[in-house]
Protein backbone atom coordinates (compact mmCIF):
# COMPACT_ATOMS: atom_id res chain seq x y z
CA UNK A 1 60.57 114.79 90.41
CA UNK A 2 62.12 118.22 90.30
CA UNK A 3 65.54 116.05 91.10
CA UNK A 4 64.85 114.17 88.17
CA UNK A 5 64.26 116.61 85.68
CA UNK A 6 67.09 118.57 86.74
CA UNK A 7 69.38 115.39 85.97
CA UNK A 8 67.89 115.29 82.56
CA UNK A 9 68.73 118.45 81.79
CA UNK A 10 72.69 118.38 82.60
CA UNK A 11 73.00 115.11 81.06
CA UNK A 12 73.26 112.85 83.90
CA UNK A 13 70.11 110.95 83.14
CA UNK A 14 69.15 109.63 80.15
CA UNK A 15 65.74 108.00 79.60
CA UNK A 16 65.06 105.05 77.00
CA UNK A 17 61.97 102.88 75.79
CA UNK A 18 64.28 100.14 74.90
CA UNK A 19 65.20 97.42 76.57
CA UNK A 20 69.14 97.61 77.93
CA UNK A 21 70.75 94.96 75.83
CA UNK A 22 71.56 91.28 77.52
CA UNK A 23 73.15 88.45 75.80
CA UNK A 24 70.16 86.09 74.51
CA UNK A 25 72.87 82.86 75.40
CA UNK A 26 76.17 82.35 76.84
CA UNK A 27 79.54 82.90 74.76
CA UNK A 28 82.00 81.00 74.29
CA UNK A 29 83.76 83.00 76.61
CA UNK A 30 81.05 84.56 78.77
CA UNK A 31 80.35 88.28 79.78
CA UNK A 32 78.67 89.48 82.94
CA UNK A 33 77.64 92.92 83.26
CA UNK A 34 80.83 94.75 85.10
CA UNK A 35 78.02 96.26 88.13
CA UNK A 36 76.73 92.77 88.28
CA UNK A 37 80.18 91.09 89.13
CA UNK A 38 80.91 94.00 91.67
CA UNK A 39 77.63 93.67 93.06
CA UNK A 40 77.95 89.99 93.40
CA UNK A 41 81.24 90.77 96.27
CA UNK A 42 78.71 92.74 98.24
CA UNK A 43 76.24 89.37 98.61
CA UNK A 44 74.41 87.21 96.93
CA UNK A 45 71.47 89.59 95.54
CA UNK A 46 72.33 91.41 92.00
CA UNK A 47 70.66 93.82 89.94
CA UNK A 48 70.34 92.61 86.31
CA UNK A 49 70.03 94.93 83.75
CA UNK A 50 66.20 94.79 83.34
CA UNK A 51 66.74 96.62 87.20
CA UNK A 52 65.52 93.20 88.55
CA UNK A 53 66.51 91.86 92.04
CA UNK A 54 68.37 88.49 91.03
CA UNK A 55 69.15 86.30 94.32
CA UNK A 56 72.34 83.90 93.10
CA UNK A 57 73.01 80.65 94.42
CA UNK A 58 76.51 79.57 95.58
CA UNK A 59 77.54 78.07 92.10
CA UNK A 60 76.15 81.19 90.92
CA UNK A 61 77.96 83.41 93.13
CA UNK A 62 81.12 81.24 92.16
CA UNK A 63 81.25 81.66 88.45
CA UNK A 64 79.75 85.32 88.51
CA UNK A 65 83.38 87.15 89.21
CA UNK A 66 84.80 84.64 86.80
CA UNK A 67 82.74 86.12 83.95
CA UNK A 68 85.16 88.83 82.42
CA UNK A 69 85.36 87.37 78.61
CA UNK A 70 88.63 85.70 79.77
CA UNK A 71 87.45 81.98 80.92
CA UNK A 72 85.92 79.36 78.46
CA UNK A 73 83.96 76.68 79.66
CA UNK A 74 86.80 74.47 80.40
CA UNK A 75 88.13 76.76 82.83
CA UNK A 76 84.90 77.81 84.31
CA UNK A 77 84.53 73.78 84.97
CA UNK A 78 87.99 73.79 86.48
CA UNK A 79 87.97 76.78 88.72
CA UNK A 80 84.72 75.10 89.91
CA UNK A 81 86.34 71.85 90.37
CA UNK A 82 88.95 74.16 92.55
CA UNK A 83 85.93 75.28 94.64
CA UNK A 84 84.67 72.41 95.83
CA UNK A 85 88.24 71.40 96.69
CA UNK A 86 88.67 74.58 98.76
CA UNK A 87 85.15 73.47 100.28
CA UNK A 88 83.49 76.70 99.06
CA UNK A 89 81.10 74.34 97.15
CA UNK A 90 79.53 70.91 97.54
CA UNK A 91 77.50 68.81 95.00
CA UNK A 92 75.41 66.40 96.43
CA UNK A 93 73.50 62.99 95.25
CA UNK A 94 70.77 61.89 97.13
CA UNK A 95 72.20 63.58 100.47
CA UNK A 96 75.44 62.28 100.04
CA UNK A 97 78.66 64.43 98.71
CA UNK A 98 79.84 63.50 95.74
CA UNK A 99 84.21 63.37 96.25
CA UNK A 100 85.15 61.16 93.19
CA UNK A 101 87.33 63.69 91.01
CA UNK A 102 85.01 62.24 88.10
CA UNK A 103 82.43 63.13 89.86
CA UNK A 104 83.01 66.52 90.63
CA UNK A 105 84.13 67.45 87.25
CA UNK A 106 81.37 65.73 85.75
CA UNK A 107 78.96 67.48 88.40
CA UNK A 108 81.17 70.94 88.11
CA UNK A 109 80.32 71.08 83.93
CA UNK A 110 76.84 70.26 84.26
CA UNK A 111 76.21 72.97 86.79
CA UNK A 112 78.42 75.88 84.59
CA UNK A 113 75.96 74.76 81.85
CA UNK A 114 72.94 75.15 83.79
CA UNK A 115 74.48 78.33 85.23
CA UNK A 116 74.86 79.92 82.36
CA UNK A 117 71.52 78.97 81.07
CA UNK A 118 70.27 80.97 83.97
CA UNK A 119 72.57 83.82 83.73
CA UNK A 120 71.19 84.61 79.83
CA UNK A 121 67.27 84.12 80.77
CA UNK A 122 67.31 86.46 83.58
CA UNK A 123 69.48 89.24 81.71
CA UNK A 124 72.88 89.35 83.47
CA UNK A 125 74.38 88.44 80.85
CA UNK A 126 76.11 90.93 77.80
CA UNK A 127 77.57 90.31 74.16
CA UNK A 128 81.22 91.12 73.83
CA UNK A 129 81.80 94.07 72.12
C-alpha cells in the first residue's frame, strides 16, 4: 500500500472511476489497443483494457497484429486468406477442410466479421483518434 501511495504522489499512478475507453464496434479500419497487439506476440492470452484476461483464438491471434488503423476489411479478409495458405489457419465444415479459394475467402470474411464482433464486446478494441 505504502508502494502505492508513494506512486500517486510522484505522478506515476493515476487512479480513475471511469471506465478506460474501448471502441463500442469495429471501424472501418480497426484499432487494437497498442499493449494488446504486443501482448498478443507473447501468446494467446491478452489483457483488455477493462484489465480482463482475454484468451484469443487462432483467427483471433491472426488479425490482432493486423489491427493498426491501416487494414480495411478487405485486406483483413485477404491477409487471412494468406494464412490459411501458409497453413497457419484452417476452416473446417463438418470435419472436413474447406480448400476451394471461394471457400476460404468466403469462410476468411465471415470469420473477420465475427472477429471483430468479439474484439468490440470484450473491450480490446479503441476509436481512432
Amino acid at each position: 500500500l505504502d508502494a502505492f501511495m508513494k506512486m500517486l504522489q510522484v505522478g506515476l499512478l493515476s487512479l480513475s472511476l471511469e471506465a478506460a475507453p474501448c471502441a463500442a464496434r469495429a471501424a472501418e479500419r480497426p484499432l487494437a489497443d497498442p499493449l494488446v497487439r504486443a501482448d498478443v506476440a507473447q501468446g494467446s492470452t491478452v489483457v483488455n483494457r477493462r484489465h480482463e484476461l482475454i484468451t484469443l483464438g487462432v483467427v483471433a491471434r491472426e488479425l490482432m497484429p493486423l489491427l493498426d488503423g491501416s487494414h480495411d476489411r478487405a485486406a483483413l479478409r485477404d491477409k487471412l486468406v494468406e494464412a490459411v495458405n501458409a497453413g497457419r489457419v484452417a476452416f473446417l465444415r463438418e470435419g472436413m477442410a474447406i480448400t476451394s479459394a471461394e471457400g476460404i475467402a468466403r469462410e476468411a470474411a465471415s470469420h473477420v466479421e465475427t472477429t471483430l464482433a468479439e474484439f468490440a464486446r470484450t473491450g480490446l478494441l479503441v476509436d481512432a483518434e
